[in-house]
PDB file of N, CA and C in Angstrom:
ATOM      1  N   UNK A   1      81.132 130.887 116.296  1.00  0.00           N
ATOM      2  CA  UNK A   1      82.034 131.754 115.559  1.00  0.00           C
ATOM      3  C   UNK A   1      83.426 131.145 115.480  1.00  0.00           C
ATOM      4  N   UNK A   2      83.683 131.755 114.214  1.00  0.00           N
ATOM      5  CA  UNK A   2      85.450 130.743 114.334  1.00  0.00           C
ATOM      6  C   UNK A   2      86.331 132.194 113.639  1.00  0.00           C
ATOM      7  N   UNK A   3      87.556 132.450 114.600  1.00  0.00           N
ATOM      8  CA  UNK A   3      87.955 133.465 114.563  1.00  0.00           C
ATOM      9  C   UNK A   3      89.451 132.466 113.525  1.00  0.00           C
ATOM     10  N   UNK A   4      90.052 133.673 112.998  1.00  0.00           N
ATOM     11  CA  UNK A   4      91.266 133.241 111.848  1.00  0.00           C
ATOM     12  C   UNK A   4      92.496 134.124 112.195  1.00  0.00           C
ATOM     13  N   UNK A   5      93.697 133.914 112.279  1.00  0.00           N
ATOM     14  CA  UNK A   5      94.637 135.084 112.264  1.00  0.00           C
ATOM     15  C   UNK A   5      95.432 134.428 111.470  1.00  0.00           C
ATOM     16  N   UNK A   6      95.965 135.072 110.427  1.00  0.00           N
ATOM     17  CA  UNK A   6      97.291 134.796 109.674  1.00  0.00           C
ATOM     18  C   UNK A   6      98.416 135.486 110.149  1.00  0.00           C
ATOM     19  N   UNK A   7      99.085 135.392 110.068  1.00  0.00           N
ATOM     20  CA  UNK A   7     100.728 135.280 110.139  1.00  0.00           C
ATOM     21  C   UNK A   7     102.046 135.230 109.350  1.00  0.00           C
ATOM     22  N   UNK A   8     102.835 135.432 109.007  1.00  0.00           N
ATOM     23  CA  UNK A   8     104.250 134.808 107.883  1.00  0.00           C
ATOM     24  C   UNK A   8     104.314 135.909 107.004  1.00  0.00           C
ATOM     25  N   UNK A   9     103.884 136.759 106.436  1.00  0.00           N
ATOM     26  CA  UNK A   9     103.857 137.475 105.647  1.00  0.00           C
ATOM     27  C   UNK A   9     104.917 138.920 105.464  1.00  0.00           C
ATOM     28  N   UNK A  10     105.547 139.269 104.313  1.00  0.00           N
ATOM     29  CA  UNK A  10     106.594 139.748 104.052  1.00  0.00           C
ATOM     30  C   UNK A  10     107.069 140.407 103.062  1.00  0.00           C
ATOM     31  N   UNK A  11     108.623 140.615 102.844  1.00  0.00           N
ATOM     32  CA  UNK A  11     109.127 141.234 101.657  1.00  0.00           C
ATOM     33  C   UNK A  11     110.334 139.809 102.063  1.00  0.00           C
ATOM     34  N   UNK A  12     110.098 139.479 100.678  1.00  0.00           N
ATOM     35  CA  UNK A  12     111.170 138.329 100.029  1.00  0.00           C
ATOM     36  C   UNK A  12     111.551 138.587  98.906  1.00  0.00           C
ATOM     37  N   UNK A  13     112.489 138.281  98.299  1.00  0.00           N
ATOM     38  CA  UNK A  13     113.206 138.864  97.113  1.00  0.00           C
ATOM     39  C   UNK A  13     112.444 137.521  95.896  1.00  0.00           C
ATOM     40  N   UNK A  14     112.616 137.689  94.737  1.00  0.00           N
ATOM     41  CA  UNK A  14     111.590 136.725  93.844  1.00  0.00           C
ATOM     42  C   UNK A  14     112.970 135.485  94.227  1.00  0.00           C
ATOM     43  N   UNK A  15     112.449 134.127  93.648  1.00  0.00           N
ATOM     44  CA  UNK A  15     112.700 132.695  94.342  1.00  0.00           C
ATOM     45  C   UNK A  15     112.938 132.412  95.744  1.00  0.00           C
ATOM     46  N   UNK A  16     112.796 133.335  96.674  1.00  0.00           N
ATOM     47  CA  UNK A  16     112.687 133.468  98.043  1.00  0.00           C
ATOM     48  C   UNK A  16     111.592 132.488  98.219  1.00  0.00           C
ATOM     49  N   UNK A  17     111.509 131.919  99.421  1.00  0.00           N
ATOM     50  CA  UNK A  17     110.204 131.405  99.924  1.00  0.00           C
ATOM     51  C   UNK A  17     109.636 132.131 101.291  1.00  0.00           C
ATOM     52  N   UNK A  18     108.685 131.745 101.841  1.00  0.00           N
ATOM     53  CA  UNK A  18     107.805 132.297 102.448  1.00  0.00           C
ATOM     54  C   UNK A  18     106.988 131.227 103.188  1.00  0.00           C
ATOM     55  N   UNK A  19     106.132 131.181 104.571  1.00  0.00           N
ATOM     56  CA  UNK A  19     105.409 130.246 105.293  1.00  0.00           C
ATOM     57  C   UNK A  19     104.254 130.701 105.784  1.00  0.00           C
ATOM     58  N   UNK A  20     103.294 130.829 105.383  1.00  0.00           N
ATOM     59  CA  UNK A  20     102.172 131.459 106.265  1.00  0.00           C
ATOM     60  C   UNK A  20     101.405 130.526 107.070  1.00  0.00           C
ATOM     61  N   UNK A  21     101.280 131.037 108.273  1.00  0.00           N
ATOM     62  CA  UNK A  21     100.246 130.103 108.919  1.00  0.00           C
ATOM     63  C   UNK A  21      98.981 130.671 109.008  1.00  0.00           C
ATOM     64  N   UNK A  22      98.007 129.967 108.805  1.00  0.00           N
ATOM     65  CA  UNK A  22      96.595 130.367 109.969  1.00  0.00           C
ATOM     66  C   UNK A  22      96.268 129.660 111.368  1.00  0.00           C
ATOM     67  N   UNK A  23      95.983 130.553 112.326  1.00  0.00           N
ATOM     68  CA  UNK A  23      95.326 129.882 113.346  1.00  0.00           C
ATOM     69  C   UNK A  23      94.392 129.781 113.533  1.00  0.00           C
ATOM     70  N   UNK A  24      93.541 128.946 113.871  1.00  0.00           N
ATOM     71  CA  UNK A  24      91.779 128.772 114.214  1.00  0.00           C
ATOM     72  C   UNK A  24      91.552 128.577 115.669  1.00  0.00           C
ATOM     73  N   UNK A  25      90.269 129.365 115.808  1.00  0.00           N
ATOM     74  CA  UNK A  25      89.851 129.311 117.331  1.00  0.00           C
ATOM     75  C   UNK A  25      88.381 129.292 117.722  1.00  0.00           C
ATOM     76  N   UNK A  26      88.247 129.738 118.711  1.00  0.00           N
ATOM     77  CA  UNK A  26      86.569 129.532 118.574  1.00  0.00           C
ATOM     78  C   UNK A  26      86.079 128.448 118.660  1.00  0.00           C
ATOM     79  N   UNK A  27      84.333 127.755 117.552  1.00  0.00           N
ATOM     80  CA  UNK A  27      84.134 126.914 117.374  1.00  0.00           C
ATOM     81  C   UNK A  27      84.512 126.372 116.428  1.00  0.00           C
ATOM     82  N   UNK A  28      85.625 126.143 116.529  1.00  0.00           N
ATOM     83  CA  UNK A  28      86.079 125.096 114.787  1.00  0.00           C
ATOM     84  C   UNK A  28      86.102 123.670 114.969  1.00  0.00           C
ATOM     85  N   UNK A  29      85.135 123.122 115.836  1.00  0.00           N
ATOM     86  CA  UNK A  29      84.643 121.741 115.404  1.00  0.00           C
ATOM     87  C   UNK A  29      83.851 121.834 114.484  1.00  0.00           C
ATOM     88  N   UNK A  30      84.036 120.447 113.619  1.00  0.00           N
ATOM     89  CA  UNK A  30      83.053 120.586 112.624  1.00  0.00           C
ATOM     90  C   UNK A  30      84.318 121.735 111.008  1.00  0.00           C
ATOM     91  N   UNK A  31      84.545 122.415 111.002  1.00  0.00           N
ATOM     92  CA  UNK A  31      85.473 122.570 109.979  1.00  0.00           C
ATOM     93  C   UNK A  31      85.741 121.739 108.946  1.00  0.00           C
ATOM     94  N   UNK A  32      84.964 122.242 107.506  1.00  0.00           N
ATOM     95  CA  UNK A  32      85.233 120.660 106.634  1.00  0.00           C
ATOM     96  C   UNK A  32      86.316 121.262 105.404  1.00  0.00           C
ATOM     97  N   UNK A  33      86.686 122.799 105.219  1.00  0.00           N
ATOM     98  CA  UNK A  33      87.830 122.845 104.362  1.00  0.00           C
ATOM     99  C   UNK A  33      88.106 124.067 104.772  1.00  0.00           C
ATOM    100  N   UNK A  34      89.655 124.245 104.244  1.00  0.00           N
ATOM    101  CA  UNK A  34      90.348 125.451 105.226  1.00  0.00           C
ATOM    102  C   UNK A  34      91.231 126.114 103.499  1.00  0.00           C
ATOM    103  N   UNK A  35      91.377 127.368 103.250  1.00  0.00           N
ATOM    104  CA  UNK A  35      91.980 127.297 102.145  1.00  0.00           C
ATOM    105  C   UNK A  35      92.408 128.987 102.373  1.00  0.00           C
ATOM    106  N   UNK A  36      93.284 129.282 101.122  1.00  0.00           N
ATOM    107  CA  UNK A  36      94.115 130.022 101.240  1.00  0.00           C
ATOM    108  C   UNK A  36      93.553 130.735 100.031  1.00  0.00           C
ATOM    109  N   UNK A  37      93.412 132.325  99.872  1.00  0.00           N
ATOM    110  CA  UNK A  37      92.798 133.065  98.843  1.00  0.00           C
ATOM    111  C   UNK A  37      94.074 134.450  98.945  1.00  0.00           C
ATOM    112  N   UNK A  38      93.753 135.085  97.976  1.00  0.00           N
ATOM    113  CA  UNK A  38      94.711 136.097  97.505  1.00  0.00           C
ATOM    114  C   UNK A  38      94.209 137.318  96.956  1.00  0.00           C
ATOM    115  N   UNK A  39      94.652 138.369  97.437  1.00  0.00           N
ATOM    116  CA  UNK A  39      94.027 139.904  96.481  1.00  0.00           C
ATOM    117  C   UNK A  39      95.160 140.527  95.809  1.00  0.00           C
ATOM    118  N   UNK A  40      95.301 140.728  94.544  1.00  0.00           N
ATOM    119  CA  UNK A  40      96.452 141.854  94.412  1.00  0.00           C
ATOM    120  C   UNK A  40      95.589 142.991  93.926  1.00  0.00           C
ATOM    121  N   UNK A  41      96.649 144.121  94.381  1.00  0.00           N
ATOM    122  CA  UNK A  41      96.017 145.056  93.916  1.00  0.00           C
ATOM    123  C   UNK A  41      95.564 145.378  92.480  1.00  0.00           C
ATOM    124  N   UNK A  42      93.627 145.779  92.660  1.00  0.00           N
ATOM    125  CA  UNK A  42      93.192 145.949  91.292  1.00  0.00           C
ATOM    126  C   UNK A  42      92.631 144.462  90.824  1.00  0.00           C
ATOM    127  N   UNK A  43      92.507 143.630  91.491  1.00  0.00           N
ATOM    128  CA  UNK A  43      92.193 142.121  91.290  1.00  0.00           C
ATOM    129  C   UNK A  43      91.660 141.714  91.902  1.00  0.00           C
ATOM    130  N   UNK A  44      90.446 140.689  91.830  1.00  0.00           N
ATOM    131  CA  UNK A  44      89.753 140.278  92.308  1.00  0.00           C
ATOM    132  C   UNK A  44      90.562 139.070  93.357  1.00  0.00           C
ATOM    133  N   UNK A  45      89.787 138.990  94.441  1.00  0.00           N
ATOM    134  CA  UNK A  45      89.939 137.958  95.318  1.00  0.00           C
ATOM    135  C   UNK A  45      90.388 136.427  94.170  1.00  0.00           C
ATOM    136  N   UNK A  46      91.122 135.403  94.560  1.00  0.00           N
ATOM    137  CA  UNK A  46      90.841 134.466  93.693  1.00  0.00           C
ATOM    138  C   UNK A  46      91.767 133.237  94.854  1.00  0.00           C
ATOM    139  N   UNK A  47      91.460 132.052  94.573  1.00  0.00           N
ATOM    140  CA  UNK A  47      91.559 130.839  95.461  1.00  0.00           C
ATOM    141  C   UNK A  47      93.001 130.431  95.014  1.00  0.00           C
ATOM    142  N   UNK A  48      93.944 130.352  96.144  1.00  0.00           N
ATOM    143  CA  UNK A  48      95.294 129.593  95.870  1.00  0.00           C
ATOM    144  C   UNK A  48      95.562 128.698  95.810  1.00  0.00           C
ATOM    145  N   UNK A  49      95.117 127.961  97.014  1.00  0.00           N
ATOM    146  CA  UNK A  49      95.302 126.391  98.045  1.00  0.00           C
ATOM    147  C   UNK A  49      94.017 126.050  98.807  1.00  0.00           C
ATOM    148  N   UNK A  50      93.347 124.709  98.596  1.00  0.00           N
ATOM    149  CA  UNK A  50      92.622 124.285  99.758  1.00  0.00           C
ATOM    150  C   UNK A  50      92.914 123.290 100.059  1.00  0.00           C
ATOM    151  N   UNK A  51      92.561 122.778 101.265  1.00  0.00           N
ATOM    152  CA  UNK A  51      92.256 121.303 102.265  1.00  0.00           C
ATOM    153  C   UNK A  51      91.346 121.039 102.728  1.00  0.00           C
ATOM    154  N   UNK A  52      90.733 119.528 102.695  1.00  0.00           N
ATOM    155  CA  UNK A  52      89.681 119.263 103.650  1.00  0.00           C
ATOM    156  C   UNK A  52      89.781 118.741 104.283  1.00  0.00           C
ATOM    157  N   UNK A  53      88.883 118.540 105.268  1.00  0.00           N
ATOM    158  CA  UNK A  53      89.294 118.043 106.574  1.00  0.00           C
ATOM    159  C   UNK A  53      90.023 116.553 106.365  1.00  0.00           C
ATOM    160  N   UNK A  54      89.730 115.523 105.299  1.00  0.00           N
ATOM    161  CA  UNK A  54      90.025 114.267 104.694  1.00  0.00           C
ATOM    162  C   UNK A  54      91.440 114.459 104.324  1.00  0.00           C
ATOM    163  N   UNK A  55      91.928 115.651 103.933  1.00  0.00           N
ATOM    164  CA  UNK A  55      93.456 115.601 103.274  1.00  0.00           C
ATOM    165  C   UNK A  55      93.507 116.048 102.055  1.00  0.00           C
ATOM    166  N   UNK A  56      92.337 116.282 101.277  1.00  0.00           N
ATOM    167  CA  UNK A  56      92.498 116.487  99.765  1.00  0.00           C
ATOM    168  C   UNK A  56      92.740 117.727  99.894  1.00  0.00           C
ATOM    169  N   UNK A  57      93.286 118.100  98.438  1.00  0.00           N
ATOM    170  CA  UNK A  57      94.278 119.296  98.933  1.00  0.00           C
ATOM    171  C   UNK A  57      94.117 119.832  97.161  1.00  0.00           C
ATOM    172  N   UNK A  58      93.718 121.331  96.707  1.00  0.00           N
ATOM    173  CA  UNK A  58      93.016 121.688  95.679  1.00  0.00           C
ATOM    174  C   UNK A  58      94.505 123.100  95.272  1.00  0.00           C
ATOM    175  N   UNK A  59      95.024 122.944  94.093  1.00  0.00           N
ATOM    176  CA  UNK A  59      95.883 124.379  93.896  1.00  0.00           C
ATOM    177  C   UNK A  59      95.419 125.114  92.778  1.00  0.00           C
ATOM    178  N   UNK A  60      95.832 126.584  92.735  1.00  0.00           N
ATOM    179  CA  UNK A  60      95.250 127.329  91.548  1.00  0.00           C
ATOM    180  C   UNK A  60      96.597 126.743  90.358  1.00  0.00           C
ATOM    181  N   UNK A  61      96.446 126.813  89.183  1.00  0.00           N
ATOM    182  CA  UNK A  61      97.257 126.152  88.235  1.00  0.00           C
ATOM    183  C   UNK A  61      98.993 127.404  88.477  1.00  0.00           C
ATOM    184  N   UNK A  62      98.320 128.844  88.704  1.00  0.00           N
ATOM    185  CA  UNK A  62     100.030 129.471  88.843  1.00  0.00           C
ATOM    186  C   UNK A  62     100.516 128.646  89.884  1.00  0.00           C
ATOM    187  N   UNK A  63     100.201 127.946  90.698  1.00  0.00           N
ATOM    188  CA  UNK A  63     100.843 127.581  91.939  1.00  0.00           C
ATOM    189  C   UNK A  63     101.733 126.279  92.128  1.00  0.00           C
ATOM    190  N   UNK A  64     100.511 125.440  91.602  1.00  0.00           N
ATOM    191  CA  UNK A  64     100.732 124.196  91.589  1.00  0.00           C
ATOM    192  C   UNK A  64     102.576 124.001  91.165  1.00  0.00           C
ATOM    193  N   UNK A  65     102.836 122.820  92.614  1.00  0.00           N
ATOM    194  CA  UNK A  65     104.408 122.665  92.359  1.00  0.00           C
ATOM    195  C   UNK A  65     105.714 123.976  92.164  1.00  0.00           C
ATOM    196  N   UNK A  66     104.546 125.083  93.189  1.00  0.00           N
ATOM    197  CA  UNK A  66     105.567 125.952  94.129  1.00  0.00           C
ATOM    198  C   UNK A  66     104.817 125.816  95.278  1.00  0.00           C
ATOM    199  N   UNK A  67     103.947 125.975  95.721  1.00  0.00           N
ATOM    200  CA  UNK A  67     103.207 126.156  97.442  1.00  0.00           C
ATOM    201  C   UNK A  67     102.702 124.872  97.279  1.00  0.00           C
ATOM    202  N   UNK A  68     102.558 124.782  98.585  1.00  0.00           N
ATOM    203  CA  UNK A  68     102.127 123.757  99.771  1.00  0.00           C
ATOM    204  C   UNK A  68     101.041 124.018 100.368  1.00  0.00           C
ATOM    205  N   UNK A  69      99.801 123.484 100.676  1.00  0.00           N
ATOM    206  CA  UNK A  69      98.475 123.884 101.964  1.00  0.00           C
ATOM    207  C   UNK A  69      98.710 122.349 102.603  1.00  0.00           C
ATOM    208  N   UNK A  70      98.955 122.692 104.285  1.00  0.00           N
ATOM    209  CA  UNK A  70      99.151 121.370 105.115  1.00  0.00           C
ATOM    210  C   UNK A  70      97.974 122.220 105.827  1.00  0.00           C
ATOM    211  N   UNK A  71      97.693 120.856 106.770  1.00  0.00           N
ATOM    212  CA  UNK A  71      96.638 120.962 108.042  1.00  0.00           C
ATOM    213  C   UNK A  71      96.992 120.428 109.741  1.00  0.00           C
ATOM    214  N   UNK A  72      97.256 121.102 110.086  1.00  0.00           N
ATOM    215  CA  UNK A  72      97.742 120.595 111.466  1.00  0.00           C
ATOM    216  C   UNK A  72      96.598 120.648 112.238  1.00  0.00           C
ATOM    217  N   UNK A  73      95.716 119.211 112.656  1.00  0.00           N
ATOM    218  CA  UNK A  73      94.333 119.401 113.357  1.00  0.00           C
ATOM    219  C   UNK A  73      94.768 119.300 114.626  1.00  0.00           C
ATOM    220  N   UNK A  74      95.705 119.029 115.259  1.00  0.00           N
ATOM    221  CA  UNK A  74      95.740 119.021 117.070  1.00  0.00           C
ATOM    222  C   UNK A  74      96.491 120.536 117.390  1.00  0.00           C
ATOM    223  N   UNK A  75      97.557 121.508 116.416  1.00  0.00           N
ATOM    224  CA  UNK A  75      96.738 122.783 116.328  1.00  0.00           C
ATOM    225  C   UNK A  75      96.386 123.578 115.630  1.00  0.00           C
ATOM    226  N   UNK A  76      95.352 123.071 115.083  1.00  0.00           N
ATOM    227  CA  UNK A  76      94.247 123.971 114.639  1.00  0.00           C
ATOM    228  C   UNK A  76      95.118 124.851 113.850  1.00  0.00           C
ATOM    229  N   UNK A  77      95.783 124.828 112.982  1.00  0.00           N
ATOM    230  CA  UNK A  77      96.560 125.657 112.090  1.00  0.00           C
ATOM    231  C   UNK A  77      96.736 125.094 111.023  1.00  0.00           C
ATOM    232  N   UNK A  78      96.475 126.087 109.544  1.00  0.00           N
ATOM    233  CA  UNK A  78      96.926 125.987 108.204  1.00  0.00           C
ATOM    234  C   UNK A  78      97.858 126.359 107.786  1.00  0.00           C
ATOM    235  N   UNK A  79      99.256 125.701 107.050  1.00  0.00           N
ATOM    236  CA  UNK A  79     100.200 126.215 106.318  1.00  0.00           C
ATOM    237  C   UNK A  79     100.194 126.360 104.993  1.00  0.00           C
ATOM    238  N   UNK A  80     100.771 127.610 104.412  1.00  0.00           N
ATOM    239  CA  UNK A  80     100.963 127.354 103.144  1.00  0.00           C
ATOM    240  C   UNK A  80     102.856 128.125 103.167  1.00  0.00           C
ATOM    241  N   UNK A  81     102.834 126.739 102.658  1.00  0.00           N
ATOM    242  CA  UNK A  81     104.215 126.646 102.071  1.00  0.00           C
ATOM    243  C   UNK A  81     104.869 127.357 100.743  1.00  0.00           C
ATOM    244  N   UNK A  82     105.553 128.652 100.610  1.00  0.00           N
ATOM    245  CA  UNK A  82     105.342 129.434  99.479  1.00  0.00           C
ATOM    246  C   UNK A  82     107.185 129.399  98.895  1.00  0.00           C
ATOM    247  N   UNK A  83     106.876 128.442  97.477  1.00  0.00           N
ATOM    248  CA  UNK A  83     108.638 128.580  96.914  1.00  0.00           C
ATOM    249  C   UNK A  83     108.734 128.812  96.024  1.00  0.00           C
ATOM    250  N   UNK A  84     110.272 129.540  95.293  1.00  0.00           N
ATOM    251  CA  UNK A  84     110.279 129.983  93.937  1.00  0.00           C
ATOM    252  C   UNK A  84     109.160 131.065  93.972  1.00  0.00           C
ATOM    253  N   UNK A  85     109.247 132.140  94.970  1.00  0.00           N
ATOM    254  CA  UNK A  85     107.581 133.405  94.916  1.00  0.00           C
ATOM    255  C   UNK A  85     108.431 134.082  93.407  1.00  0.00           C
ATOM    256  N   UNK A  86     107.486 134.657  93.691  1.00  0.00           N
ATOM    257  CA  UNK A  86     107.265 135.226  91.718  1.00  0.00           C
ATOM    258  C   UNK A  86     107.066 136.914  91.986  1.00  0.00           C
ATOM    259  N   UNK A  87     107.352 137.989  91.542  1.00  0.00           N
ATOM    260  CA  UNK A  87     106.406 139.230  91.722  1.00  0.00           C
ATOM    261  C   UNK A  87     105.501 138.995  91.873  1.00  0.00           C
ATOM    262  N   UNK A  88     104.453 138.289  90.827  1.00  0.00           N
ATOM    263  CA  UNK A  88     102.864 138.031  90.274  1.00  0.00           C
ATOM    264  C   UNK A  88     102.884 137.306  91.868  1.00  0.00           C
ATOM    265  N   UNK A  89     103.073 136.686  92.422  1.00  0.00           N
ATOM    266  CA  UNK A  89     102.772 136.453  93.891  1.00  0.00           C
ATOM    267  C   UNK A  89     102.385 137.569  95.011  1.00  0.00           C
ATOM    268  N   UNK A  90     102.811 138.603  94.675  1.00  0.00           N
ATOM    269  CA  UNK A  90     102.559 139.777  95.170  1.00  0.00           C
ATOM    270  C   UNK A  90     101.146 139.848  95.646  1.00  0.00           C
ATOM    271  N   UNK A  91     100.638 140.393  97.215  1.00  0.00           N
ATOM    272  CA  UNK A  91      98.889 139.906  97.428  1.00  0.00           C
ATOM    273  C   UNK A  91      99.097 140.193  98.664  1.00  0.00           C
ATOM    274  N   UNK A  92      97.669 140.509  98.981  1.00  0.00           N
ATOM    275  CA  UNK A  92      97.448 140.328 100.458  1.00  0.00           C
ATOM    276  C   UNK A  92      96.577 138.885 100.217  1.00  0.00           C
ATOM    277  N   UNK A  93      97.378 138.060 101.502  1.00  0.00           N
ATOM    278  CA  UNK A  93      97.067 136.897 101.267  1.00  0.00           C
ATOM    279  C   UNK A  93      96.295 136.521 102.709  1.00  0.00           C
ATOM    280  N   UNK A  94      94.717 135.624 102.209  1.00  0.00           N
ATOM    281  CA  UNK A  94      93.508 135.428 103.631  1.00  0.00           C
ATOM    282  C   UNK A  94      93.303 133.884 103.786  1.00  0.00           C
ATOM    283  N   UNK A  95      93.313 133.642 104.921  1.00  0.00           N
ATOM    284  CA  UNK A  95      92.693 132.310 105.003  1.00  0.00           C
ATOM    285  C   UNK A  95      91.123 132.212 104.759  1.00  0.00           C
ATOM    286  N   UNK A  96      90.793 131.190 104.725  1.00  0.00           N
ATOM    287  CA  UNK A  96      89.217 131.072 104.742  1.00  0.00           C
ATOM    288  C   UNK A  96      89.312 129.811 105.513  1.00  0.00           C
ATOM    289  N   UNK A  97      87.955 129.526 106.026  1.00  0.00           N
ATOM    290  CA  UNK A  97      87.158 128.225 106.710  1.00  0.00           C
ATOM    291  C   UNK A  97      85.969 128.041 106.292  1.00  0.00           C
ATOM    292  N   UNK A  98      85.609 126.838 105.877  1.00  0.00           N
ATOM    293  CA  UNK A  98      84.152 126.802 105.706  1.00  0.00           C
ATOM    294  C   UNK A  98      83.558 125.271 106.428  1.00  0.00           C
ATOM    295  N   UNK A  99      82.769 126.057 107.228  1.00  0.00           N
ATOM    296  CA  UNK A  99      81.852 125.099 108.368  1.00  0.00           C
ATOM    297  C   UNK A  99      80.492 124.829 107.840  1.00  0.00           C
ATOM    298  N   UNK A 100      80.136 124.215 107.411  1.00  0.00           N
ATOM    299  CA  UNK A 100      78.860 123.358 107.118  1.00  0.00           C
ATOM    300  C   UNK A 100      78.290 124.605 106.204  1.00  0.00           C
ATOM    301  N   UNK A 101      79.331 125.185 105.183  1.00  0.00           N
ATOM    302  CA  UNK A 101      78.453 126.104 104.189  1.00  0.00           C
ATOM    303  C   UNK A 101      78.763 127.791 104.611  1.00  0.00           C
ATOM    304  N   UNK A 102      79.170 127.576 106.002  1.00  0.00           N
ATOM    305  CA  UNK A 102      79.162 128.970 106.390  1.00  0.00           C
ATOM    306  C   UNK A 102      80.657 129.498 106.772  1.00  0.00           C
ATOM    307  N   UNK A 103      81.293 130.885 105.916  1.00  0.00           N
ATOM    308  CA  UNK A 103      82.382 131.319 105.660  1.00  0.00           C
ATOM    309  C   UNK A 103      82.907 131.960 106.843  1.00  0.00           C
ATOM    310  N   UNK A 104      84.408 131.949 107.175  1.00  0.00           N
ATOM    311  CA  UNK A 104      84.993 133.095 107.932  1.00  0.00           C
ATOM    312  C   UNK A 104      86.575 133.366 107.168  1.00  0.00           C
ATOM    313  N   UNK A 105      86.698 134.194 107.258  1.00  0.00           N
ATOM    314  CA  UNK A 105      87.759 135.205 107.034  1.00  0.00           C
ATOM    315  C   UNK A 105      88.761 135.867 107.584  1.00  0.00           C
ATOM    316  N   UNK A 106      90.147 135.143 107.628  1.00  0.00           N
ATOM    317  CA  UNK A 106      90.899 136.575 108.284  1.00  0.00           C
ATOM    318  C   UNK A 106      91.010 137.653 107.939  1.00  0.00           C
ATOM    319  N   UNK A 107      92.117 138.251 108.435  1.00  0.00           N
ATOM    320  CA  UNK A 107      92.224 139.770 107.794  1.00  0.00           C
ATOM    321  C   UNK A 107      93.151 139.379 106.876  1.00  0.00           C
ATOM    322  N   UNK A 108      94.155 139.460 106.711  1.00  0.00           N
ATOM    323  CA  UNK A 108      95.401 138.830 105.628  1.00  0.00           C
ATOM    324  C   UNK A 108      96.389 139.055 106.254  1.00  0.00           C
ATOM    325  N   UNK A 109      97.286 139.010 105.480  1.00  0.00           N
ATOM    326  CA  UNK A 109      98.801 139.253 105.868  1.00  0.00           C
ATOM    327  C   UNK A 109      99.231 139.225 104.023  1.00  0.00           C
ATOM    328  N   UNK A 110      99.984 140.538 104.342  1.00  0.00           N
ATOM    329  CA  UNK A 110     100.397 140.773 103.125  1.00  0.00           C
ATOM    330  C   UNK A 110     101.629 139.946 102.524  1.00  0.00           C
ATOM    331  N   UNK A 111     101.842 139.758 101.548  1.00  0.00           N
ATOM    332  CA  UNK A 111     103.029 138.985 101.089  1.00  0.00           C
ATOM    333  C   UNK A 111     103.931 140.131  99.831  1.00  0.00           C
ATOM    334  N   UNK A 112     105.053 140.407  99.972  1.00  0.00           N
ATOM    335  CA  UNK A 112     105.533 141.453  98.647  1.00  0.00           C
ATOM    336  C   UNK A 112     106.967 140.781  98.187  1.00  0.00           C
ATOM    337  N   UNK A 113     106.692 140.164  97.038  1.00  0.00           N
ATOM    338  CA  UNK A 113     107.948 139.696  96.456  1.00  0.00           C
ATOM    339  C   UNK A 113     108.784 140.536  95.574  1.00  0.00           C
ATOM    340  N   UNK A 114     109.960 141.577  95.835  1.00  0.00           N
ATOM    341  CA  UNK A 114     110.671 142.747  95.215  1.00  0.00           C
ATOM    342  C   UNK A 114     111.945 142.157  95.508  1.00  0.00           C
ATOM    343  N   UNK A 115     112.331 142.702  94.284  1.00  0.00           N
ATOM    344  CA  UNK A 115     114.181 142.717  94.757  1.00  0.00           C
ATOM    345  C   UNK A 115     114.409 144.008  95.145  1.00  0.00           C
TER     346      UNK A 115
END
């Protein structure tokens, strides 16, 4: 089992930035991509940021060249780096892991960009 907790999550005013981490625990040897997903309300789940264990690093097109997904493997933590947030950034925002095919999930941490 590989347990997830996110973290960073907030009220930032829009071009504010924001840092979320995930932590991983458990068995997360073996971990081959770690990525960052989003719900707003009334919307389907949809993919922000990923990494694999190699470094390649995947963004949804709203994102690209505002957030960041880093990988810190000695600890076991994912960042996503969040700049210039937008309202439309607005989400409860989840990590994911995927180990040889098989998913885990945090809970989220909400993110609310308002003036």
């Amino acid at each position: 089992q590989v347990q997830l907790v996110e973290s960073g999550g907030g009220l930032v005013q829009p071009g504010g930035s924001l840092r979320l981490s995930c932590a991983a625990s458990g068995s997360i040897s073996s971990i081959n991509i770690m990525g960052w997903y989003r719900q707003a309300p009334g919307k389907e789940r949809e993919l922000v940021a990923s990494v694999t264990s190699g470094g390649t690093t995947n963004y949804a097109d709203s994102v690209k060249g505002r957030f960041t997904i880093s990988w810190d493997n000695a600890m076991m933590t994912v960042y996503l780096q969040m700049n210039s947030l937008k309202p439309e950034d607005t989400a409860v925002y989840y990590c994911k892991a995927n180990k040889w095919g098989v998913l885990y999930w945090g809970k989220g941490t909400l993110v609310t960009v308002s003036s």
